[in-house]
N, C-alpha and C. Protein backbone atom coordinates (compact mmCIF):
# COMPACT_ATOMS: atom_id res chain seq x y z
N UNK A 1 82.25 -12.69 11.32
CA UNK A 1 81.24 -13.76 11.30
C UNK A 1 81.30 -14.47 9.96
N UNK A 2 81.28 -16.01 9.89
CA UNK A 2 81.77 -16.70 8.66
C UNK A 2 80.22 -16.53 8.37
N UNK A 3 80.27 -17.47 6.62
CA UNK A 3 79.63 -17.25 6.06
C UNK A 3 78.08 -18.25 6.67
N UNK A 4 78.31 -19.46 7.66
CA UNK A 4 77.70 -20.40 7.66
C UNK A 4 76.86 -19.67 9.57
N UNK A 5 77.60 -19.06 9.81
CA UNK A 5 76.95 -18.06 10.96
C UNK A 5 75.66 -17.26 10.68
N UNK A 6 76.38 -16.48 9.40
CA UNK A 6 75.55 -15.25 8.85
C UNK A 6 74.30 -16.32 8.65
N UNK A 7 74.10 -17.32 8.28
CA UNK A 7 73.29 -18.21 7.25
C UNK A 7 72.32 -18.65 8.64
N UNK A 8 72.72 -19.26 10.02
CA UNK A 8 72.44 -19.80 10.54
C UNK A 8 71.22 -18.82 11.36
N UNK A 9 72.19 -17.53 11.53
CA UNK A 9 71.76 -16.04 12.28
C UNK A 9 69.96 -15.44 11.51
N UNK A 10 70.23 -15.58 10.46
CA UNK A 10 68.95 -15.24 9.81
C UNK A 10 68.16 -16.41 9.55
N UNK A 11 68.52 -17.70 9.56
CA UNK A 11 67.35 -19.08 10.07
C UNK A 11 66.65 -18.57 11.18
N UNK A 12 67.71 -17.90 12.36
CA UNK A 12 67.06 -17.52 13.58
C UNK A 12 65.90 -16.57 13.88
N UNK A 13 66.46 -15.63 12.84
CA UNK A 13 65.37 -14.64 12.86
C UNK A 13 64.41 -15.28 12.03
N UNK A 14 64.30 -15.59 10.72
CA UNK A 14 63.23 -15.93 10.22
C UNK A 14 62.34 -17.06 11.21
N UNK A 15 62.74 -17.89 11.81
CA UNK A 15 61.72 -18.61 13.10
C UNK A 15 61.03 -17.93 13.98
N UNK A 16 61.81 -17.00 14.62
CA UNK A 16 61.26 -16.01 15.15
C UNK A 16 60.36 -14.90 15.16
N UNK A 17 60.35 -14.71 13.25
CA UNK A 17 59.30 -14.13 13.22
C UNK A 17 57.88 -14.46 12.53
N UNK A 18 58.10 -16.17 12.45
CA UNK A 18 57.29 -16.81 12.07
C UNK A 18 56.32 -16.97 13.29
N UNK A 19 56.82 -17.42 14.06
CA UNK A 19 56.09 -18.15 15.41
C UNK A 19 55.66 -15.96 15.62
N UNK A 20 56.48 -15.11 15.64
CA UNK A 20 55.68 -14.04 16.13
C UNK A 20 54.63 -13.67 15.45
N UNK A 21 54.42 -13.90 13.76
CA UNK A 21 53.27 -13.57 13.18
C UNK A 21 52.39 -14.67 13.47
N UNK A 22 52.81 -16.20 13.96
CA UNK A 22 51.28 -16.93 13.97
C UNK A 22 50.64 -16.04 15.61
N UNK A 23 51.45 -15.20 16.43
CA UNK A 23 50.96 -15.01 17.47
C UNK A 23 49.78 -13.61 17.28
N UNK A 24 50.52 -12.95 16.23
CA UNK A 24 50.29 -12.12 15.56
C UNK A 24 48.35 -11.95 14.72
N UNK A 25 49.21 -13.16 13.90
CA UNK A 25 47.52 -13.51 13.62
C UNK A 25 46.49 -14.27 14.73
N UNK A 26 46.69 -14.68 15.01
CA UNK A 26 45.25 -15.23 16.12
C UNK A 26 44.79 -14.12 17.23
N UNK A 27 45.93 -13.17 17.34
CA UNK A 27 45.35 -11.60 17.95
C UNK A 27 44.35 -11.34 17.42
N UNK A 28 45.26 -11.13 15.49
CA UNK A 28 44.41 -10.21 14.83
C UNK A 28 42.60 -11.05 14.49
N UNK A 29 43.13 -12.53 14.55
CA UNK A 29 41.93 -13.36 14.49
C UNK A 29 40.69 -13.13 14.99
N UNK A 30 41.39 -13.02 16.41
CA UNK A 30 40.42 -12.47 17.70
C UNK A 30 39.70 -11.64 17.86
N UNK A 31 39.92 -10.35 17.60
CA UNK A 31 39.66 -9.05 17.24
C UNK A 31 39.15 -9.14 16.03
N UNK A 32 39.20 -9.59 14.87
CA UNK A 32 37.93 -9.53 13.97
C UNK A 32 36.66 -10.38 14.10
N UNK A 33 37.11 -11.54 14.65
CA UNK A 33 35.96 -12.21 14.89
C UNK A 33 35.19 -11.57 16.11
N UNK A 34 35.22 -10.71 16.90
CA UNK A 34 34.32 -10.09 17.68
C UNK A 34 33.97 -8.65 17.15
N UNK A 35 34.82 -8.22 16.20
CA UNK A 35 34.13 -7.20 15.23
C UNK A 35 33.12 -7.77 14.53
N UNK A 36 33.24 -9.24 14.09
CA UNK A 36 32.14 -9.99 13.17
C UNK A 36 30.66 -9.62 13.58
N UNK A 37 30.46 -10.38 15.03
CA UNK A 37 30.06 -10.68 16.19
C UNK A 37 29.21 -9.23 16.39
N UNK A 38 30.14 -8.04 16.74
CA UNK A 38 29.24 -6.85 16.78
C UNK A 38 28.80 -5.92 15.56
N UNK A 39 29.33 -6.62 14.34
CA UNK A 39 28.02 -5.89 12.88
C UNK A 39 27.36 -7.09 12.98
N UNK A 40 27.45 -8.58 12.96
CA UNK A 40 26.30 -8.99 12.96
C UNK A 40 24.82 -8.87 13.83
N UNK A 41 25.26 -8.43 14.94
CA UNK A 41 24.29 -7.85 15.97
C UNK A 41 23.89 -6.63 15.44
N UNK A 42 24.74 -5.74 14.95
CA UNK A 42 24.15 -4.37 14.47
C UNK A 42 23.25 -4.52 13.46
N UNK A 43 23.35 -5.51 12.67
CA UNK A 43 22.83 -5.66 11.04
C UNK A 43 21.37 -6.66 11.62
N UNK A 44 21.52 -7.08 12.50
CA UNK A 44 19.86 -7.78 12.95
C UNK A 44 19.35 -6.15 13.84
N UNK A 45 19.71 -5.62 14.39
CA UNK A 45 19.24 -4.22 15.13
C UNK A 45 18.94 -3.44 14.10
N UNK A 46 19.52 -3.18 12.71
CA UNK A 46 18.98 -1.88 11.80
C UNK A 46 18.09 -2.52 11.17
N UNK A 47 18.05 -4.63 10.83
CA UNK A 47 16.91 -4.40 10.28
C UNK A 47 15.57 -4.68 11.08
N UNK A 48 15.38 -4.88 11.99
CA UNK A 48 14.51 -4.99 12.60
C UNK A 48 13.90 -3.37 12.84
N UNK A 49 15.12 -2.21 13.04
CA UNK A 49 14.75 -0.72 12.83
C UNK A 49 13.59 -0.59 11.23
N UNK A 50 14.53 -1.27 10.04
CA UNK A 50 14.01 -0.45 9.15
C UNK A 50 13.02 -1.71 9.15
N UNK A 51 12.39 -2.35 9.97
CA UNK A 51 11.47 -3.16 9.17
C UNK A 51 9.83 -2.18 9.70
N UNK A 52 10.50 -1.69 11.25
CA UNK A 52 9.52 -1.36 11.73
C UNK A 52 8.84 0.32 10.92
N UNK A 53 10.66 0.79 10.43
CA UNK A 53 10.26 2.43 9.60
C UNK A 53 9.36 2.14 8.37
N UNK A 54 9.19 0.82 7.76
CA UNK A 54 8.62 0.63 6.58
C UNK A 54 6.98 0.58 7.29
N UNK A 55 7.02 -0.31 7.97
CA UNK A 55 5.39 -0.10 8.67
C UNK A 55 5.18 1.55 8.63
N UNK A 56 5.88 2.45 9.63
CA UNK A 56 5.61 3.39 9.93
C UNK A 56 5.57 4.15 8.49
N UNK A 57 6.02 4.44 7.25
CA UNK A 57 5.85 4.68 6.16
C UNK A 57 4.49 4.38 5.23
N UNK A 58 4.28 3.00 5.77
CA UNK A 58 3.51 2.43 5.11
C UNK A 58 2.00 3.41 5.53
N UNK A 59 1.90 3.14 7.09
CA UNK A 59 0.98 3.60 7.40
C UNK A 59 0.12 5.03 7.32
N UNK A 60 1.42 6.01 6.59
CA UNK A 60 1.59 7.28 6.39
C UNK A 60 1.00 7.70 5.42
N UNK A 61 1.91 6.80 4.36
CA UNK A 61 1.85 6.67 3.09
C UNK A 61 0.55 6.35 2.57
N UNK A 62 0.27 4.99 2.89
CA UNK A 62 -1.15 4.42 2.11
C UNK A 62 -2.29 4.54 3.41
N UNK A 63 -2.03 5.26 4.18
CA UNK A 63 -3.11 5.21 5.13
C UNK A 63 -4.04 7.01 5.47
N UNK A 64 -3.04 7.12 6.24
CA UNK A 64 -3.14 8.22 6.74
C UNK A 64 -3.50 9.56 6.71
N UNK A 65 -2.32 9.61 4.90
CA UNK A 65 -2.52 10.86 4.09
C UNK A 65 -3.55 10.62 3.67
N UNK A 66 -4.03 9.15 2.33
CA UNK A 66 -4.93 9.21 1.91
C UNK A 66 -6.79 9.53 2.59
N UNK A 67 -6.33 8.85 3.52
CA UNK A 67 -7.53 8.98 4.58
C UNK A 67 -8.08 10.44 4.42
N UNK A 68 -7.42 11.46 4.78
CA UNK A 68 -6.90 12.74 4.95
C UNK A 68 -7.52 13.73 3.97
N UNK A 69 -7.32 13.14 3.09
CA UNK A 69 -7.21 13.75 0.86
C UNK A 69 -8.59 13.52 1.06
N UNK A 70 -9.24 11.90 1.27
CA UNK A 70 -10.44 11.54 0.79
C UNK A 70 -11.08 12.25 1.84
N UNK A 71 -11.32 12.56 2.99
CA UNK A 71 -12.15 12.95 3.82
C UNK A 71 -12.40 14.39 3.15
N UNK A 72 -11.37 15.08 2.96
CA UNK A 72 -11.65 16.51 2.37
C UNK A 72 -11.97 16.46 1.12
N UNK A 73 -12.22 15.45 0.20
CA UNK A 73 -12.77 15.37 -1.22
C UNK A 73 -11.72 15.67 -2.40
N UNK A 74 -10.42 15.45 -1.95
CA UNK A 74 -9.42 15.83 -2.96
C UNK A 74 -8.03 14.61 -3.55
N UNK A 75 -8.03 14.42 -4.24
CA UNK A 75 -6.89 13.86 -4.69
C UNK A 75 -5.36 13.79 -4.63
N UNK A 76 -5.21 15.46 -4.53
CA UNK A 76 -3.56 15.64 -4.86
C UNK A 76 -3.84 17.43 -4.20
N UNK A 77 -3.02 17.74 -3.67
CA UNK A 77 -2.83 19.29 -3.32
C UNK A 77 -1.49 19.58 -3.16
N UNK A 78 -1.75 21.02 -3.09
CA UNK A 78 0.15 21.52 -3.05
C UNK A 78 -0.24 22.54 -1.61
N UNK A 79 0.73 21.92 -0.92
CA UNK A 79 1.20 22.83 0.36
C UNK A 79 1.57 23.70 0.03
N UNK A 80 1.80 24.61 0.83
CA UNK A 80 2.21 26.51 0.76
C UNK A 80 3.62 25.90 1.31
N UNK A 81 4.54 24.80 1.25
CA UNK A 81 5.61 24.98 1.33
C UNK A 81 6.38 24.69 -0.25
N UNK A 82 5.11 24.17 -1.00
CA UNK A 82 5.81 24.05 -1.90
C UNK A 82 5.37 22.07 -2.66
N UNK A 83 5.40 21.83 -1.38
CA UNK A 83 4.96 20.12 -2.07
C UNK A 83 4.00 20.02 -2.78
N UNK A 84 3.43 18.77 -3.75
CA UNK A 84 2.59 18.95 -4.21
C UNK A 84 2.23 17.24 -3.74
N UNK A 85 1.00 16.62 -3.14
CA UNK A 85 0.70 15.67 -2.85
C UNK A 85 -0.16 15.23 -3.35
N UNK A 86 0.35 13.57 -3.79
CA UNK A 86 -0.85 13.19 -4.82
C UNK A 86 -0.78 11.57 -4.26
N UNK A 87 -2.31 11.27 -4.27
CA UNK A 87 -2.69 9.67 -3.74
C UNK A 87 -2.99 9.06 -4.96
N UNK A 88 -2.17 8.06 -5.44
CA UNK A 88 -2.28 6.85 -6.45
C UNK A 88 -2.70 5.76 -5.74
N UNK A 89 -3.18 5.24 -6.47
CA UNK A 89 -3.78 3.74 -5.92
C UNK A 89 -2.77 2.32 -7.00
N UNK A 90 -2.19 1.55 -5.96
CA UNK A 90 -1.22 0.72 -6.65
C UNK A 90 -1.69 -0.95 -6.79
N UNK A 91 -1.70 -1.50 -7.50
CA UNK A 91 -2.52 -2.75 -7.32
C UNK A 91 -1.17 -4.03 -7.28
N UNK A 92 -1.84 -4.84 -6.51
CA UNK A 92 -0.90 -6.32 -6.85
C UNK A 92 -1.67 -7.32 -7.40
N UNK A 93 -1.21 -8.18 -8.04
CA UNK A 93 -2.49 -9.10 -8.71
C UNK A 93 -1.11 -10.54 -8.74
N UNK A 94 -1.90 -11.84 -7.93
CA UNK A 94 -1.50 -12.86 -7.78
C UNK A 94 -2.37 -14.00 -8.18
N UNK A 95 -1.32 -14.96 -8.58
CA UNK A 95 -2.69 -16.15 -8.89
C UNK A 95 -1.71 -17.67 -8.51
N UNK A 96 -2.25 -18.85 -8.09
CA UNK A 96 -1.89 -20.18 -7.71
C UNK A 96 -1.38 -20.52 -9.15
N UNK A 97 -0.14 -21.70 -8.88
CA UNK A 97 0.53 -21.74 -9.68
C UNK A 97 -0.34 -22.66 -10.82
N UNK A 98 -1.64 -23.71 -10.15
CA UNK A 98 -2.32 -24.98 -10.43
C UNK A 98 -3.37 -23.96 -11.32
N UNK A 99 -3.47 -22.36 -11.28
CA UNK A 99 -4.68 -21.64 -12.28
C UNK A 99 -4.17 -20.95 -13.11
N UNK A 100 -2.85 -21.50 -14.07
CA UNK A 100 -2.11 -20.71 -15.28
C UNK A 100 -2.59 -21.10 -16.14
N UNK A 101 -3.56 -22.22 -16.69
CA UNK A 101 -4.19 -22.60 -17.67
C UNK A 101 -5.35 -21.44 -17.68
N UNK A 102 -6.12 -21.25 -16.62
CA UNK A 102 -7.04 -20.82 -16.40
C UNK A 102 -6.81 -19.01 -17.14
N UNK A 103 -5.77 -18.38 -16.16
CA UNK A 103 -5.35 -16.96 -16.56
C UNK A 103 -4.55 -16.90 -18.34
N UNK A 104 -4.36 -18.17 -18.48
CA UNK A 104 -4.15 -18.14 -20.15
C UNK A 104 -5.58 -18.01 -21.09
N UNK A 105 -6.65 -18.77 -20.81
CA UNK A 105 -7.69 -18.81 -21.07
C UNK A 105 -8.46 -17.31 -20.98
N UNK A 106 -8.27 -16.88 -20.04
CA UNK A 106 -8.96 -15.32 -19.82
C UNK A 106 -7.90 -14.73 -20.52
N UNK A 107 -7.10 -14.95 -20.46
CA UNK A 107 -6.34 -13.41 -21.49
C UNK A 107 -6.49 -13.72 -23.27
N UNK A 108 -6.69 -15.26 -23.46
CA UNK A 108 -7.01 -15.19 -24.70
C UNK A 108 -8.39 -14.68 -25.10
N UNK A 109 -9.26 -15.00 -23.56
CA UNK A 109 -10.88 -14.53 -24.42
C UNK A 109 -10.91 -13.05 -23.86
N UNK A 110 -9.66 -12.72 -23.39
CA UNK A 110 -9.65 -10.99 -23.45
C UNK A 110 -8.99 -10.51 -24.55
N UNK A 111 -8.53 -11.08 -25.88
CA UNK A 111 -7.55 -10.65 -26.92
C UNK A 111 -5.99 -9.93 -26.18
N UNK A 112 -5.95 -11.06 -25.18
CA UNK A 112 -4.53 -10.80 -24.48
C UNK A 112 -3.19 -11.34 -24.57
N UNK A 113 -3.68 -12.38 -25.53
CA UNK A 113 -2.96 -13.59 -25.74
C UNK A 113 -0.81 -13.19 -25.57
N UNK A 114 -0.53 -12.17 -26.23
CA UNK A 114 0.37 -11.60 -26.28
C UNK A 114 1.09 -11.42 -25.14
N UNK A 115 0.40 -11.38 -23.71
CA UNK A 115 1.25 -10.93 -22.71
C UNK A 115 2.06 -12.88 -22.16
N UNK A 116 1.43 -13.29 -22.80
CA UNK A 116 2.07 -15.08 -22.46
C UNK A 116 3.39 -14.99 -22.90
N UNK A 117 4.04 -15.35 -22.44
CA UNK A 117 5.57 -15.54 -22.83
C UNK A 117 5.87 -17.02 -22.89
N UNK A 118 6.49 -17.46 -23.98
CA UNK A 118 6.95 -18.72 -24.25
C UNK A 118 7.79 -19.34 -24.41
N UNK A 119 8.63 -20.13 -23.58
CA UNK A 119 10.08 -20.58 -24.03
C UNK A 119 10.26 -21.95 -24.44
N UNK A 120 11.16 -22.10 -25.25
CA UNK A 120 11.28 -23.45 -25.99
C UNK A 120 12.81 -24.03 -25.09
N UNK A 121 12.71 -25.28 -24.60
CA UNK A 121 14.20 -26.00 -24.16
C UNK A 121 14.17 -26.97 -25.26
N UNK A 122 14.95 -27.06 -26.16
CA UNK A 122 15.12 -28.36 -26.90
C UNK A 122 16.44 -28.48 -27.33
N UNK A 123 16.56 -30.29 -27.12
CA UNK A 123 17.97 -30.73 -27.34
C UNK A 123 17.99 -30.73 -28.69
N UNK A 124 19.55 -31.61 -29.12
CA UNK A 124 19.65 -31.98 -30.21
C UNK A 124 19.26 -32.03 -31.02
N UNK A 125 19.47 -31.79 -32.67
CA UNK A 125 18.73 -31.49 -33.61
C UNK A 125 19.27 -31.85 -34.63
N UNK A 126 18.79 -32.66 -35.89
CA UNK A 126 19.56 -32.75 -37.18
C UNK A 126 20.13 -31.52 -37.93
N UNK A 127 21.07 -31.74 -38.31
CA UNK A 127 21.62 -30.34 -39.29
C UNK A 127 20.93 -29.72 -40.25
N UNK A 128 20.63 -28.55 -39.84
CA UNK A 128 19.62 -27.72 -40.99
C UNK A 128 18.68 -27.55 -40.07
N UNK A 129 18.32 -28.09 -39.14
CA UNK A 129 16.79 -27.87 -38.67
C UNK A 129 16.97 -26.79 -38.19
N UNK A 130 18.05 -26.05 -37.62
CA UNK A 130 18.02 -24.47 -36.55
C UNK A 130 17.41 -23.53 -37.48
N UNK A 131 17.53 -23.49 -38.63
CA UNK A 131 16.97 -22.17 -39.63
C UNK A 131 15.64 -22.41 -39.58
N UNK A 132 14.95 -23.39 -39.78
CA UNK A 132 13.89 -24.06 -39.55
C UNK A 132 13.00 -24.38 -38.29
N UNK A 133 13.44 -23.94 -37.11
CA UNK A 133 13.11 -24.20 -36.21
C UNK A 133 11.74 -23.76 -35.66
N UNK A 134 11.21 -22.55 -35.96
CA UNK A 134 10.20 -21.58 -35.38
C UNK A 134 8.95 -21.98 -36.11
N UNK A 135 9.07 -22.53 -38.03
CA UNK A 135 8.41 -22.70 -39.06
C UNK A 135 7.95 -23.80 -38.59
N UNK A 136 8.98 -25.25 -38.80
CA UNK A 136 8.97 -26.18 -38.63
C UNK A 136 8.85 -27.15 -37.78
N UNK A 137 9.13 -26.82 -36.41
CA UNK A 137 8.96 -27.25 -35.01
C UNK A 137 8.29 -28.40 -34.64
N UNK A 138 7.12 -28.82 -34.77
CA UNK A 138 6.73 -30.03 -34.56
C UNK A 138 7.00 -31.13 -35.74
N UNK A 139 7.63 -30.79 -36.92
CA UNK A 139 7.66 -31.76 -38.35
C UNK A 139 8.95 -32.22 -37.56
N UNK A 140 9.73 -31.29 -37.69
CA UNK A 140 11.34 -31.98 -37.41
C UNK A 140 12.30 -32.08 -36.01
N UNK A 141 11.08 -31.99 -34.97
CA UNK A 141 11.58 -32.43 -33.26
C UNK A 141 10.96 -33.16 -32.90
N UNK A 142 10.99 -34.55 -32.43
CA UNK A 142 10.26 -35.39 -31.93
C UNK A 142 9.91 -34.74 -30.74
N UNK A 143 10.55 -34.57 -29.71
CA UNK A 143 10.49 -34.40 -28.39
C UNK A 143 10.93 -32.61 -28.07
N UNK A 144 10.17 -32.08 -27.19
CA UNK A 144 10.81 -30.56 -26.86
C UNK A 144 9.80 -30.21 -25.68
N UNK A 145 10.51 -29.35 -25.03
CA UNK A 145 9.96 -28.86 -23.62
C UNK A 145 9.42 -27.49 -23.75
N UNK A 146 8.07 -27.21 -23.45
CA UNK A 146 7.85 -25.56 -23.22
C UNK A 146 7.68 -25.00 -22.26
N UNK A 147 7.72 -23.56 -21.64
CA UNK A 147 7.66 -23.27 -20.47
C UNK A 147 7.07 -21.76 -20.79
N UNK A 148 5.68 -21.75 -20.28
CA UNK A 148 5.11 -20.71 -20.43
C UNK A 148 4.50 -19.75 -18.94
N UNK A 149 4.84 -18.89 -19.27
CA UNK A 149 3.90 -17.87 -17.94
C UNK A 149 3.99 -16.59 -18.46
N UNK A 150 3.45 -15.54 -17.90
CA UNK A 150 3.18 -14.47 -17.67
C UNK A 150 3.89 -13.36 -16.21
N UNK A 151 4.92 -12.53 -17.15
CA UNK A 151 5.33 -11.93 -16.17
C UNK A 151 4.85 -11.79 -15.08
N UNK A 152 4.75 -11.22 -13.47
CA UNK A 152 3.88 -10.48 -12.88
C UNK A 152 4.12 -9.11 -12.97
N UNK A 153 4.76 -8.12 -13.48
CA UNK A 153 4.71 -6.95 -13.83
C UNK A 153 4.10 -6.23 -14.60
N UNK A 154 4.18 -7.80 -15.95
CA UNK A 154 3.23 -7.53 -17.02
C UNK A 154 1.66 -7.48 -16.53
N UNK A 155 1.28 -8.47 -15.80
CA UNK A 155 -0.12 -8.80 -15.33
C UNK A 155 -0.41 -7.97 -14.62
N UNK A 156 0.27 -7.06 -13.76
CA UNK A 156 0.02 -5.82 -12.96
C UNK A 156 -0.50 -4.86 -13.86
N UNK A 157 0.00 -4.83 -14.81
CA UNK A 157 0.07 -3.77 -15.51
C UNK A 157 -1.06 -3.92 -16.69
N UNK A 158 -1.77 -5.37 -17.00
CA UNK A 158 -2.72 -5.49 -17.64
C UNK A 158 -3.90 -5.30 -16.98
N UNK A 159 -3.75 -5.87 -15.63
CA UNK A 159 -4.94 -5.44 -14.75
C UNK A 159 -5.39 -4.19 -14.59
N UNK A 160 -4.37 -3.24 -13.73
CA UNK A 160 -4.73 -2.21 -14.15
C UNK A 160 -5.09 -0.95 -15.19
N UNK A 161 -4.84 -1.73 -16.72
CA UNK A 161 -5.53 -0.83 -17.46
C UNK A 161 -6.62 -1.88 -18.03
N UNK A 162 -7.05 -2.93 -17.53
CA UNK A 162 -7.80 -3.50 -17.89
C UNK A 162 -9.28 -3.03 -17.24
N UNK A 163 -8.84 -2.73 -15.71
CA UNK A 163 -10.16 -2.39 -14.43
C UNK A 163 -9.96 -0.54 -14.33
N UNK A 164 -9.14 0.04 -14.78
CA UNK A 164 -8.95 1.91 -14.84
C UNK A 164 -8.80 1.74 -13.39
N UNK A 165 -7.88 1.16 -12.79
CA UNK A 165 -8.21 0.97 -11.25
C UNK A 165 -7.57 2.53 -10.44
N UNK A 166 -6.54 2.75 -11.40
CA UNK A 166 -5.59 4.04 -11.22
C UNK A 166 -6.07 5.10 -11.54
N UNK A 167 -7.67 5.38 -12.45
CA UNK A 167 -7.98 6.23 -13.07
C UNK A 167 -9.25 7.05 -11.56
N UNK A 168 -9.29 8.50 -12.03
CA UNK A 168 -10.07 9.08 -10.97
C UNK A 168 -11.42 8.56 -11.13
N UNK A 169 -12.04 7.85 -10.19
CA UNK A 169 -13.16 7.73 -9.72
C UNK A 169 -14.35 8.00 -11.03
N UNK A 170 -14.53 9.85 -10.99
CA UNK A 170 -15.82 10.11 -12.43
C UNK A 170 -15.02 9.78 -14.07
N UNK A 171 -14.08 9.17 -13.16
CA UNK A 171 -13.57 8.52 -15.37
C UNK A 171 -13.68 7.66 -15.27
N UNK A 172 -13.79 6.45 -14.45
CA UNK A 172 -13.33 5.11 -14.37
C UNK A 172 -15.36 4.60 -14.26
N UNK A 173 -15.59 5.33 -13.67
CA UNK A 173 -16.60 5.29 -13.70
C UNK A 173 -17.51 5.46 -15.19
N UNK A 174 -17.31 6.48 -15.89
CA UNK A 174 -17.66 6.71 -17.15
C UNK A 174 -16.92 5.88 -18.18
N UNK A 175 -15.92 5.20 -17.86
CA UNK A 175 -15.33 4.54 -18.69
C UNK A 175 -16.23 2.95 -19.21
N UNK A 176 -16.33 3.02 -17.54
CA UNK A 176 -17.41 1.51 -17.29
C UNK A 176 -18.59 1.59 -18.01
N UNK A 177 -19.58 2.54 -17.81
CA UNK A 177 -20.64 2.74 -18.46
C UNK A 177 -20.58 2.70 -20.03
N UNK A 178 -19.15 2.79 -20.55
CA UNK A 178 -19.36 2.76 -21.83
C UNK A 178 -18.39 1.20 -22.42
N UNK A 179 -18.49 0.42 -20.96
CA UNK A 179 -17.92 -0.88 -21.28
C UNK A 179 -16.26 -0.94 -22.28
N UNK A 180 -15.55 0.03 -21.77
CA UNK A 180 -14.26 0.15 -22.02
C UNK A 180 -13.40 -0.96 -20.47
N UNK A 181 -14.08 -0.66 -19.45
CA UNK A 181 -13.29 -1.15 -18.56
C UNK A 181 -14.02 -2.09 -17.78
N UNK A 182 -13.65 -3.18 -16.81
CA UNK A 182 -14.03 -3.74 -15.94
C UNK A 182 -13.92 -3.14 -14.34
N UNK A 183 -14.79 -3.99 -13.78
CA UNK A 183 -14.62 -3.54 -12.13
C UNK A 183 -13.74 -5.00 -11.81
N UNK A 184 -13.60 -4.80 -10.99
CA UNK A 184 -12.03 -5.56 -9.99
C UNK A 184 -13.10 -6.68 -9.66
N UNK A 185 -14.55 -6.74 -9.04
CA UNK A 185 -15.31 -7.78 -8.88
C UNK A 185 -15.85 -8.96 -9.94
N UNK A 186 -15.70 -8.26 -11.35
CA UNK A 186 -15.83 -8.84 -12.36
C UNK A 186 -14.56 -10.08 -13.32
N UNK A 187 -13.82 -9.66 -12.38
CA UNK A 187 -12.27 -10.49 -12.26
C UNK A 187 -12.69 -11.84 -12.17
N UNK A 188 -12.22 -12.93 -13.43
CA UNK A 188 -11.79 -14.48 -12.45
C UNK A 188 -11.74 -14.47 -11.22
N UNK A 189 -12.29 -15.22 -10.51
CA UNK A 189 -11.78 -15.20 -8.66
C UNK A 189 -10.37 -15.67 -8.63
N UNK A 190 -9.64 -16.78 -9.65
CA UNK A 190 -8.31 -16.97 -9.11
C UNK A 190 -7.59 -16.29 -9.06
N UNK A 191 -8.00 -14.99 -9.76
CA UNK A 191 -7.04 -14.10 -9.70
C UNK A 191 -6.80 -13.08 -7.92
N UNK A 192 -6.14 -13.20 -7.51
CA UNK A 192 -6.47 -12.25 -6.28
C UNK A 192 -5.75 -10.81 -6.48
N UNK A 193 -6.65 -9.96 -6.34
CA UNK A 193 -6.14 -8.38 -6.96
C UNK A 193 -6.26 -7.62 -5.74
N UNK A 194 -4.87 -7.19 -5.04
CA UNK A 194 -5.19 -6.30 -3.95
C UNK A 194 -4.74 -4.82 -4.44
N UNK A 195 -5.77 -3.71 -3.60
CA UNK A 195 -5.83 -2.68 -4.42
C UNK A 195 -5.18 -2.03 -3.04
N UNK A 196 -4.24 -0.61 -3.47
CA UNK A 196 -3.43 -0.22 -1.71
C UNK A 196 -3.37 1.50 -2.62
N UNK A 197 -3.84 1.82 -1.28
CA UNK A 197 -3.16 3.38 -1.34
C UNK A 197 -2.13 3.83 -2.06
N UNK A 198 -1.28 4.91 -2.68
CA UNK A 198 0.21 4.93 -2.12
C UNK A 198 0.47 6.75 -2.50
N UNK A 199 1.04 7.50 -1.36
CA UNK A 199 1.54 8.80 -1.26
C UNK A 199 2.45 9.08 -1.99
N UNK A 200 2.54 10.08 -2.95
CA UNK A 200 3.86 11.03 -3.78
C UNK A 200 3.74 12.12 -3.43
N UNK A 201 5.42 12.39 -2.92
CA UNK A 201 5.43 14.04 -2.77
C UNK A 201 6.66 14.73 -3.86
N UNK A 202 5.88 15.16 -4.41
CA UNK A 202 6.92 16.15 -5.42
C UNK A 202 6.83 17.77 -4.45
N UNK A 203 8.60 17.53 -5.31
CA UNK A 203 8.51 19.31 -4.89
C UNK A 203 8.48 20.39 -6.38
């Protein structure tokens, strides 16, 4: 076989196994796209599963047990298997975006001022002013943007040691009487503070 055979012979095959891999791939096309097809169906089926196990948790958790604890007058107990169960109370605290003046105002006339977080966007600047910036700020920027809020983790977390909301009942109570703490009713109204059960099991 000359040299222009050999040359021609493997054009042949290489066509051949071109056209066999495009046949190749649109198999394999096929077959993944209906693998697609059945995790995307699976992945709407587990979460609609775990949306419903979180209810069922929920209800366990912040409902049920506690219900349970409080009816018998107790807080936290340890099973004879070994667990030890304890009901915390977890708070969320939300506020409208139009009452951040407002929750700035209460945390300053609470000596809270600190939990505000403040950010500066500013353009361009004459040379020298960056060392100067924090000191000097309104002398040598005409124009600058601020952007202030308050974590909500932080505010969770001020609320509740602000109201002892987490604290047992005859402390939170005695705490009040000696005007260390607030009650949750004594709150700004914009603030909306929801107070929830929640179950720990240690072993």
């Amino acid at each position: 076989m000359t040299e222009q055979e050999q040359i021609a012979l493997l054009e042949q095959l290489a066509t051949a196994v071109k056209e066999d891999t495009k046949e190749n791939v649109m198999e394999q096309l096929a077959e993944l796209a209906q693998q697609q097809l059945l995790w995307e169906q699976r992945i709407e089926m587990l979460t609609e599963k775990l949306a419903t196990a979180k209810k069922q948790l929920e209800k366990v958790s912040g409902e049920l047990i506690p219900q349970l604890l409080h009816e018998s007058g107790l807080s936290e107990v340890r099973l004879g298997t070994g667990e030890k169960i304890i009901v915390e109370k977890g708070v969320s605290v939300t506020y409208k975006k139009e009452d951040q003046n407002k929750l700035f105002k209460f945390l300053k006339d609470n000596q809270a001022e600190s939990l505000i977080k403040t950010e500066f966007n500013i353009g361009q600047v004459p040379d020298g002013v960056l060392d100067e910036i924090f000191s000097f700020l309104d002398d040598k920027v005409t124009t600058y943007e601020t952007k202030m809020g308050v974590h909500s983790a932080t505010l969770t977390k001020y609320v509740k040691t602000l109201t002892g909301i987490d604290r047992p009942d005859e402390e939170r109570e005695k705490l009040y009487a000696e005007g260390r703490i607030k009650n949750i009713e004594e709150l700004p109204e914009f603030l909306k503070v929801y107070v929830y059960n929640k179950t720990k099991i240690k072993k």
